[in-house]
N, C-alpha and C. Protein backbone atom coordinates (compact mmCIF):
# COMPACT_ATOMS: atom_id res chain seq x y z
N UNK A 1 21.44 200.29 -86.37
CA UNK A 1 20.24 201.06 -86.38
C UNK A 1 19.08 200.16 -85.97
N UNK A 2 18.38 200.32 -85.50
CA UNK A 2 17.24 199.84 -84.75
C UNK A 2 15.89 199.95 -85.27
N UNK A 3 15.15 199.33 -85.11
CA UNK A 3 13.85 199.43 -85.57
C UNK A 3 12.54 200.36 -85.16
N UNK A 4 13.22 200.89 -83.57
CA UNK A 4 12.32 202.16 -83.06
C UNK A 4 12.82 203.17 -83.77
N UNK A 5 14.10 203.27 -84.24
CA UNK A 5 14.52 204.69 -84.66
C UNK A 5 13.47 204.55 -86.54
N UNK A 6 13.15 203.77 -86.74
CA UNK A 6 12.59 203.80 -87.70
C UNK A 6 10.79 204.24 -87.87
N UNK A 7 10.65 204.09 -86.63
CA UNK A 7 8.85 203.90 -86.52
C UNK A 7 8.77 205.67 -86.71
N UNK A 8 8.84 206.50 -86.47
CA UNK A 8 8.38 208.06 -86.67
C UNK A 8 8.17 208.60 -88.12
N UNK A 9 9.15 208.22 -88.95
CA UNK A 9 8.93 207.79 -90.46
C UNK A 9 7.94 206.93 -91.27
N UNK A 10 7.73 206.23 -90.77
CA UNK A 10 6.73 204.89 -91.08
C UNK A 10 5.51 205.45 -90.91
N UNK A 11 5.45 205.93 -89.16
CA UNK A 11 3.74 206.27 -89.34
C UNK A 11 3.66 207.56 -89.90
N UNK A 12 4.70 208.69 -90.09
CA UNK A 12 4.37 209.75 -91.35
C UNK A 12 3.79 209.56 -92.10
N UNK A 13 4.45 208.00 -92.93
CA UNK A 13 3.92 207.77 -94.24
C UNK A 13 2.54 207.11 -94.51
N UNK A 14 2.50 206.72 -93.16
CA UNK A 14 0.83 206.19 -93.30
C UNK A 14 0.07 206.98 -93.06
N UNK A 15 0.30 207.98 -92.16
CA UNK A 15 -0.98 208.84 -92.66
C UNK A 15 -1.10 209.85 -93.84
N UNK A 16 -0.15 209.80 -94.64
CA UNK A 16 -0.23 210.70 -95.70
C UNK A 16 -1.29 209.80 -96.34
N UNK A 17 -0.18 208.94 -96.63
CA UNK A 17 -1.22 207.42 -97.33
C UNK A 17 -2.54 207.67 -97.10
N UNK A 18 -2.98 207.92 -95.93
CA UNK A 18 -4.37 207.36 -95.07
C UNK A 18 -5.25 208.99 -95.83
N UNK A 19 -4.32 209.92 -95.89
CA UNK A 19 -5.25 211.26 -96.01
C UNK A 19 -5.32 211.85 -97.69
N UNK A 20 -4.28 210.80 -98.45
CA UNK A 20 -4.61 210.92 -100.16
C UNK A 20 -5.45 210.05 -100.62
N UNK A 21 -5.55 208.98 -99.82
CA UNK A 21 -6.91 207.83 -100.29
C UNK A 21 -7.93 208.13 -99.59
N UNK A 22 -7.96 208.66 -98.70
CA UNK A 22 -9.50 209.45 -97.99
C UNK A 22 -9.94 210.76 -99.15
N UNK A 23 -9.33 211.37 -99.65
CA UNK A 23 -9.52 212.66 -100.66
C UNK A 23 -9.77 211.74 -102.35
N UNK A 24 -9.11 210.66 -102.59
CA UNK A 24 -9.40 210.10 -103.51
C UNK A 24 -10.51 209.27 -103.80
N UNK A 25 -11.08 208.75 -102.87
CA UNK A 25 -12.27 208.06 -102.44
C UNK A 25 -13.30 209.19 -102.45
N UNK A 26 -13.31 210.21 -102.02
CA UNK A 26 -14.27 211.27 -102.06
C UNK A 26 -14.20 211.92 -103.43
N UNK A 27 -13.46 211.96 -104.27
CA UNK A 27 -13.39 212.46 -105.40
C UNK A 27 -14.12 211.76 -106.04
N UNK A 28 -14.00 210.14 -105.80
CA UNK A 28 -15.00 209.50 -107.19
C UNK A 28 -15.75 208.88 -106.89
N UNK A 29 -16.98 209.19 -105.77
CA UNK A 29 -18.07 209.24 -105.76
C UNK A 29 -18.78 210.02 -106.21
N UNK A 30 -20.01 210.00 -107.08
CA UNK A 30 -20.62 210.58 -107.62
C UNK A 30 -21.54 211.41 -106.40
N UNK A 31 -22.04 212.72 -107.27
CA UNK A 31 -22.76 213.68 -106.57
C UNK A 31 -24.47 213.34 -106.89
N UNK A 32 -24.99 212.71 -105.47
CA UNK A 32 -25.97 212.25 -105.39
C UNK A 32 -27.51 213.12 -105.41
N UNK A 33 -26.82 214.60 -104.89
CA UNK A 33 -27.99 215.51 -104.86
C UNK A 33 -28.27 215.97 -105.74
N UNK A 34 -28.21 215.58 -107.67
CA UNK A 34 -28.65 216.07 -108.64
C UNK A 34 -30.06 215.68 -109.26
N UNK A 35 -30.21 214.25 -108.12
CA UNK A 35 -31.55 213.45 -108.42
C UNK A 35 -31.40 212.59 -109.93
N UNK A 36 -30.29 212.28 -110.08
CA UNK A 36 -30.04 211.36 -111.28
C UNK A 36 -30.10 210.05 -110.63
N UNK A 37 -30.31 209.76 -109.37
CA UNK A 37 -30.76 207.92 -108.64
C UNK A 37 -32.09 207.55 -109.17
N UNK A 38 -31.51 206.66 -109.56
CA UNK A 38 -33.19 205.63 -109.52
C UNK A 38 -33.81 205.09 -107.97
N UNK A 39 -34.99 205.90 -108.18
CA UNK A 39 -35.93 205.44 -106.74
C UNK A 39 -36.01 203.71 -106.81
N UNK A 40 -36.26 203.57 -105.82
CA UNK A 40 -36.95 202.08 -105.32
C UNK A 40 -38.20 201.90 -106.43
N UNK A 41 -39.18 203.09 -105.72
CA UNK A 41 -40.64 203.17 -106.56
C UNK A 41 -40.66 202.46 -108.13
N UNK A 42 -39.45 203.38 -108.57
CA UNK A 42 -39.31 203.22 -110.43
C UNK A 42 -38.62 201.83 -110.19
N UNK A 43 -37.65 201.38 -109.84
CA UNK A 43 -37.61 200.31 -110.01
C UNK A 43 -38.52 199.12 -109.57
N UNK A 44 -39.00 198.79 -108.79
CA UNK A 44 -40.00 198.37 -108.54
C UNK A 44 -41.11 198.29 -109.66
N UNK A 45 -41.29 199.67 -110.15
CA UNK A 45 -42.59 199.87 -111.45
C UNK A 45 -41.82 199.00 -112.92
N UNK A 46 -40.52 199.17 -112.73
CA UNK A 46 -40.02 198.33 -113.98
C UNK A 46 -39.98 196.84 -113.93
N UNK A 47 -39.47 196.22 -112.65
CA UNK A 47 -39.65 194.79 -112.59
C UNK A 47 -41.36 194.46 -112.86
N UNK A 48 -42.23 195.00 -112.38
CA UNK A 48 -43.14 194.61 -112.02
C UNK A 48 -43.99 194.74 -113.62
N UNK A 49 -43.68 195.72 -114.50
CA UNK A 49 -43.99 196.04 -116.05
C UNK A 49 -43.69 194.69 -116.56
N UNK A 50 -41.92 194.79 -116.34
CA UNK A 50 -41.37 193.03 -117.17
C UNK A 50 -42.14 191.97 -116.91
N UNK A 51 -42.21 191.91 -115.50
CA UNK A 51 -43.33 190.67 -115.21
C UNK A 51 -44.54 190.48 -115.85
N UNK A 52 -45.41 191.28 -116.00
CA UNK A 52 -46.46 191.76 -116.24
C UNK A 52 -46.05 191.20 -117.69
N UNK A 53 -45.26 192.11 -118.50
CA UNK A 53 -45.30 191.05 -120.29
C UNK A 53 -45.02 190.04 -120.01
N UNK A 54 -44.28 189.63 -119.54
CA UNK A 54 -43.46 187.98 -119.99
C UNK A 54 -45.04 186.77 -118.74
N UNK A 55 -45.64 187.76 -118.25
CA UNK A 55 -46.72 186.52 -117.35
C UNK A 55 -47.79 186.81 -119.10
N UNK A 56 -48.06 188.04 -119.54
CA UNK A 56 -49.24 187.49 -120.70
C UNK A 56 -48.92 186.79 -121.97
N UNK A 57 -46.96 187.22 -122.25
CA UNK A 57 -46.65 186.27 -123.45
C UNK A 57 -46.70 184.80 -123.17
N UNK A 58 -46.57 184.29 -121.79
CA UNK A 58 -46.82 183.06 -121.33
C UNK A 58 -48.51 182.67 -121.50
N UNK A 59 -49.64 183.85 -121.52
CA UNK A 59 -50.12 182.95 -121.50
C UNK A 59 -50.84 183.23 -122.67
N UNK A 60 -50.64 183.58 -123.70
CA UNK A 60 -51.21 183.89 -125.02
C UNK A 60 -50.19 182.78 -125.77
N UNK A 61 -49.02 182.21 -125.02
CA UNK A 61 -48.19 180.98 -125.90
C UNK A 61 -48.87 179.61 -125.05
N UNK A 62 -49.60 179.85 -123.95
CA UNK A 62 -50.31 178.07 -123.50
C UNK A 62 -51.76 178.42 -124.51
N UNK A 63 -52.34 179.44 -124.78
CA UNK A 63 -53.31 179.63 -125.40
C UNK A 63 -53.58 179.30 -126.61
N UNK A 64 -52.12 179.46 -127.22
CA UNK A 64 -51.88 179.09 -128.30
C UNK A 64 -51.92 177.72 -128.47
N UNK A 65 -50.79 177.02 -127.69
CA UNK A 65 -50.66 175.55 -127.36
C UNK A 65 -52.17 175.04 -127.25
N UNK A 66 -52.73 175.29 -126.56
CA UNK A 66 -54.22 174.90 -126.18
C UNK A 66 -55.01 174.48 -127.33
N UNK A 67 -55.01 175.50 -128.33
CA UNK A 67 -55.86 175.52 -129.26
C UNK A 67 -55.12 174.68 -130.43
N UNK A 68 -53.97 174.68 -130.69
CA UNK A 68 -53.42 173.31 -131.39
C UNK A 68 -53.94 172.02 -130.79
N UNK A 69 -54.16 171.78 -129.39
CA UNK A 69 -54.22 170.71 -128.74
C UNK A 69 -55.90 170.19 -128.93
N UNK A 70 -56.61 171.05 -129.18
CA UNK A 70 -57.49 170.73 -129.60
C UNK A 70 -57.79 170.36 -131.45
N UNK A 71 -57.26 171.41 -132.15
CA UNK A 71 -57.43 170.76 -133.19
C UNK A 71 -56.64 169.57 -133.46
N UNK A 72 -55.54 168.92 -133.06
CA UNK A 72 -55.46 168.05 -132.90
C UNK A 72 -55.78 166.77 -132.75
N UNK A 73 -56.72 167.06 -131.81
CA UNK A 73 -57.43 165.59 -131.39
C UNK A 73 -58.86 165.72 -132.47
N UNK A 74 -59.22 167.10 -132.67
CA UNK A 74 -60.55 166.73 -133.65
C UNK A 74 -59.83 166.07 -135.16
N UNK A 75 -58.56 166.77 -135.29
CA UNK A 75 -58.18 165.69 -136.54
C UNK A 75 -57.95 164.16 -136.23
N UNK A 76 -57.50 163.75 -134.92
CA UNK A 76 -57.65 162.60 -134.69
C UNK A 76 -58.23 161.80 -135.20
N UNK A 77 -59.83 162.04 -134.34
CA UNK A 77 -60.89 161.76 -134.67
C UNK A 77 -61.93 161.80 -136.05
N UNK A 78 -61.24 163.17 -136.48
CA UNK A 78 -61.98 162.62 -138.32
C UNK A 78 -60.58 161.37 -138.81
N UNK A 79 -59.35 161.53 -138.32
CA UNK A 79 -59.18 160.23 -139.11
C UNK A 79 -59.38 158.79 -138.93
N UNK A 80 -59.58 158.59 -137.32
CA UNK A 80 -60.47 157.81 -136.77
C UNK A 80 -61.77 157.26 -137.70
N UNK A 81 -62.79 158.72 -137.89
CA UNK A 81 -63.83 158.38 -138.91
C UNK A 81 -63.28 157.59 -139.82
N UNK A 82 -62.32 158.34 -140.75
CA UNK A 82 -62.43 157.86 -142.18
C UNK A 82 -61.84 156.75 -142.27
N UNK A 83 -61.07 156.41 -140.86
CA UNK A 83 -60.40 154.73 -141.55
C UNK A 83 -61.35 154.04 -141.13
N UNK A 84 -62.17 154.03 -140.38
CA UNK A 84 -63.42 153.05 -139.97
C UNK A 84 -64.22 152.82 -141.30
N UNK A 85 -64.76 154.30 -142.32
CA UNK A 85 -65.40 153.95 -143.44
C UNK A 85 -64.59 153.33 -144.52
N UNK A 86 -63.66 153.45 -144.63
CA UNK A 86 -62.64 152.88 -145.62
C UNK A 86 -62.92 151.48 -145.43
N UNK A 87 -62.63 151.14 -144.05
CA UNK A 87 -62.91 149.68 -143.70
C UNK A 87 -64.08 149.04 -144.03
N UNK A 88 -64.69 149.99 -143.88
CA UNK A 88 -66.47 149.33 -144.32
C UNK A 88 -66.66 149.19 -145.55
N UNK A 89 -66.23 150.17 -147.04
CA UNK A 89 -66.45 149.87 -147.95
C UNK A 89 -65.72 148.74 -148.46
N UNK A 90 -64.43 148.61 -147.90
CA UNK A 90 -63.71 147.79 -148.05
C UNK A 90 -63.87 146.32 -148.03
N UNK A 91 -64.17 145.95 -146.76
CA UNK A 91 -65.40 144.56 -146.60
C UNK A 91 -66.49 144.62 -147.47
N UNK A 92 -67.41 145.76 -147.75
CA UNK A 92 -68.20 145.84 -148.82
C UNK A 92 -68.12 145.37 -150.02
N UNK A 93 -66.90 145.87 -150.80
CA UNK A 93 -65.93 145.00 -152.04
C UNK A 93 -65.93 143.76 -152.16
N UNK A 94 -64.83 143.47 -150.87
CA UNK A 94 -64.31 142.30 -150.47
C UNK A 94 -66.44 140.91 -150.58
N UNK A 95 -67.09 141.24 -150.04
CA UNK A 95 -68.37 140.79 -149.85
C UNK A 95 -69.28 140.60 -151.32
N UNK A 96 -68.95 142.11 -151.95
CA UNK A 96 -69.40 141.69 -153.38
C UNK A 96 -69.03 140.82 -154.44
N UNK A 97 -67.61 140.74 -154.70
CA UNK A 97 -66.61 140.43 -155.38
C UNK A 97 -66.36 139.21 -154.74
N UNK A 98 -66.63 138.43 -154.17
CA UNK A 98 -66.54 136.72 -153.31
C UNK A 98 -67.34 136.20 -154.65
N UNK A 99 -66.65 134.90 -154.95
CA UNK A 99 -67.11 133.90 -156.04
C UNK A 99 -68.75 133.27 -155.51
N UNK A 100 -69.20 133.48 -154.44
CA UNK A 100 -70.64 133.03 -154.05
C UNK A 100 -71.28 134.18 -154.56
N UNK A 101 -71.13 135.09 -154.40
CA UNK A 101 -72.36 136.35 -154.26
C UNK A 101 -72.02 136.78 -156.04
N UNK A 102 -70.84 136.57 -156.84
CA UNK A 102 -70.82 136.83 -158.06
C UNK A 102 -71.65 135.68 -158.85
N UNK A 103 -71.62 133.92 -158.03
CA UNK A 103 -72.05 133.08 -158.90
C UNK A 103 -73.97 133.55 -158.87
N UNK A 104 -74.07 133.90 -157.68
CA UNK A 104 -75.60 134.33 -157.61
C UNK A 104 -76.26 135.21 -158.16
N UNK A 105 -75.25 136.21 -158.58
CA UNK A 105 -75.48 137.47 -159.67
C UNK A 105 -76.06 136.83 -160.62
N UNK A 106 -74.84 136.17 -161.25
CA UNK A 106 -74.71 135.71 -162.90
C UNK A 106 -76.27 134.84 -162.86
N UNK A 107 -76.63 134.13 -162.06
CA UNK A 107 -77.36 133.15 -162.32
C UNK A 107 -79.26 134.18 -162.20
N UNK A 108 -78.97 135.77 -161.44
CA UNK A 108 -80.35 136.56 -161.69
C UNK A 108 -80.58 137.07 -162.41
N UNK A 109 -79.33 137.39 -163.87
CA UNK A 109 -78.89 137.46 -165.05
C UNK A 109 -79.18 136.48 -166.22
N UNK A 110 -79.57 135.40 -165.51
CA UNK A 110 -79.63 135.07 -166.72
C UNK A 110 -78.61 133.83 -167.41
N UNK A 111 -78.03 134.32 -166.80
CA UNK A 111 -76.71 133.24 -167.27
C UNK A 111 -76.32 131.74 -166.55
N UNK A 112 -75.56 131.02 -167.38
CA UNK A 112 -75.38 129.20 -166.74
C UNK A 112 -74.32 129.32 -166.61
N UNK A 113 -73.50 128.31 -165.64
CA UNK A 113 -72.56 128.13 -165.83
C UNK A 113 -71.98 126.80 -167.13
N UNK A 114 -70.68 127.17 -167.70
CA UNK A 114 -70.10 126.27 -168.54
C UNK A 114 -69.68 124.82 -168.33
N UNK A 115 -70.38 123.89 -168.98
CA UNK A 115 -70.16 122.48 -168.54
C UNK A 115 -68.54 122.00 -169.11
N UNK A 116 -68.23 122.93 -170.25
CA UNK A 116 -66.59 122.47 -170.94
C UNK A 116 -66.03 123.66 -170.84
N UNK A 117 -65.62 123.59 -170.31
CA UNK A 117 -64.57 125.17 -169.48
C UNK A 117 -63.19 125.34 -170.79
N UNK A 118 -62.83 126.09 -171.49
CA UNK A 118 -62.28 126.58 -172.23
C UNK A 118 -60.95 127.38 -171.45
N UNK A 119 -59.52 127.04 -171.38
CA UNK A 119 -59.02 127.56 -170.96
C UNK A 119 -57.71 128.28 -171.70
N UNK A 120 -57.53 129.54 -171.79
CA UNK A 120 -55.99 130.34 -172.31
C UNK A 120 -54.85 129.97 -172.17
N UNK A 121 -53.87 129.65 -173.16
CA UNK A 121 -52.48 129.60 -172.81
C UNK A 121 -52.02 130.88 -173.81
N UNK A 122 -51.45 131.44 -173.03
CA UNK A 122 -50.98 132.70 -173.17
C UNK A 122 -49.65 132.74 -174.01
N UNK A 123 -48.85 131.07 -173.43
CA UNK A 123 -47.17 130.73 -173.63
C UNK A 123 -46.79 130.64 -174.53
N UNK A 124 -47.97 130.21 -175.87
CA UNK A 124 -48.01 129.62 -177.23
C UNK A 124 -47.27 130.95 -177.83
N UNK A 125 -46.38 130.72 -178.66
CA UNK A 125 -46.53 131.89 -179.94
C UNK A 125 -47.55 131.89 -180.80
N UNK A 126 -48.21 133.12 -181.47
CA UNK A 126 -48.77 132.62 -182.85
C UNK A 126 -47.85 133.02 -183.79
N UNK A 127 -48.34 132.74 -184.51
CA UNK A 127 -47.51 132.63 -186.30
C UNK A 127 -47.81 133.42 -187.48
């Protein structure tokens, strides 16, 4: 048997083939003239909505950022202040409390210094 005696069969079957998947393909496409498509227009109006929030949540969140960024640096700067005054009273202390400026006190007071200096031992037991 030969392979021409076979071809009249073959292409039968392809076009059946060819004319149940042409009818099946048309079956399950949807019916477009009910107006259930989304236009271009509407889509278009929806990207352009999304954009529209997500461009002002961007900028009500740098706005936000912004305004941290400023209080920020004004806290900086008051702590800037306050360690500068800390420092100042600090030397202030340090300036009062020096054995010159205390011996000069004592002596507008009134007071001498001790010629026999008396000193504590702490180590002793008493009895």
């Amino acid at each position: 048997m030969a392979m021409t005696a076979l071809a009249p069969a073959i292409t039968k079957r392809t076009s059946r083939v060819a004319q149940k998947s042409t009818r099946a393909a048309l079956r399950i496409v949807a019916d477009v003239s009910a107006g259930n498509q989304a236009t271009s227009r509407s889509y278009a109006l929806f990207i352009t909505a999304i954009g529209v929030v997500f461009l002002l949540a961007l900028l009500f969140i740098n706005t936000l950022l912004a305004q941290d960024a400023f209080e920020l640096s004004k806290l900086q700067a008051d702590l800037k202040l306050s360690s500068d005054q800390y420092e100042a009273v600090t030397r202030e202390i340090e300036r009062i409390s020096s054995p010159a400026v205390l011996s000069v006190e004592a002596q507008k007071l009134g007071m001498k210094p001790s010629l026999t200096p008396t000193f504590l031992n702490l180590d002793v037991p008493r009895g």
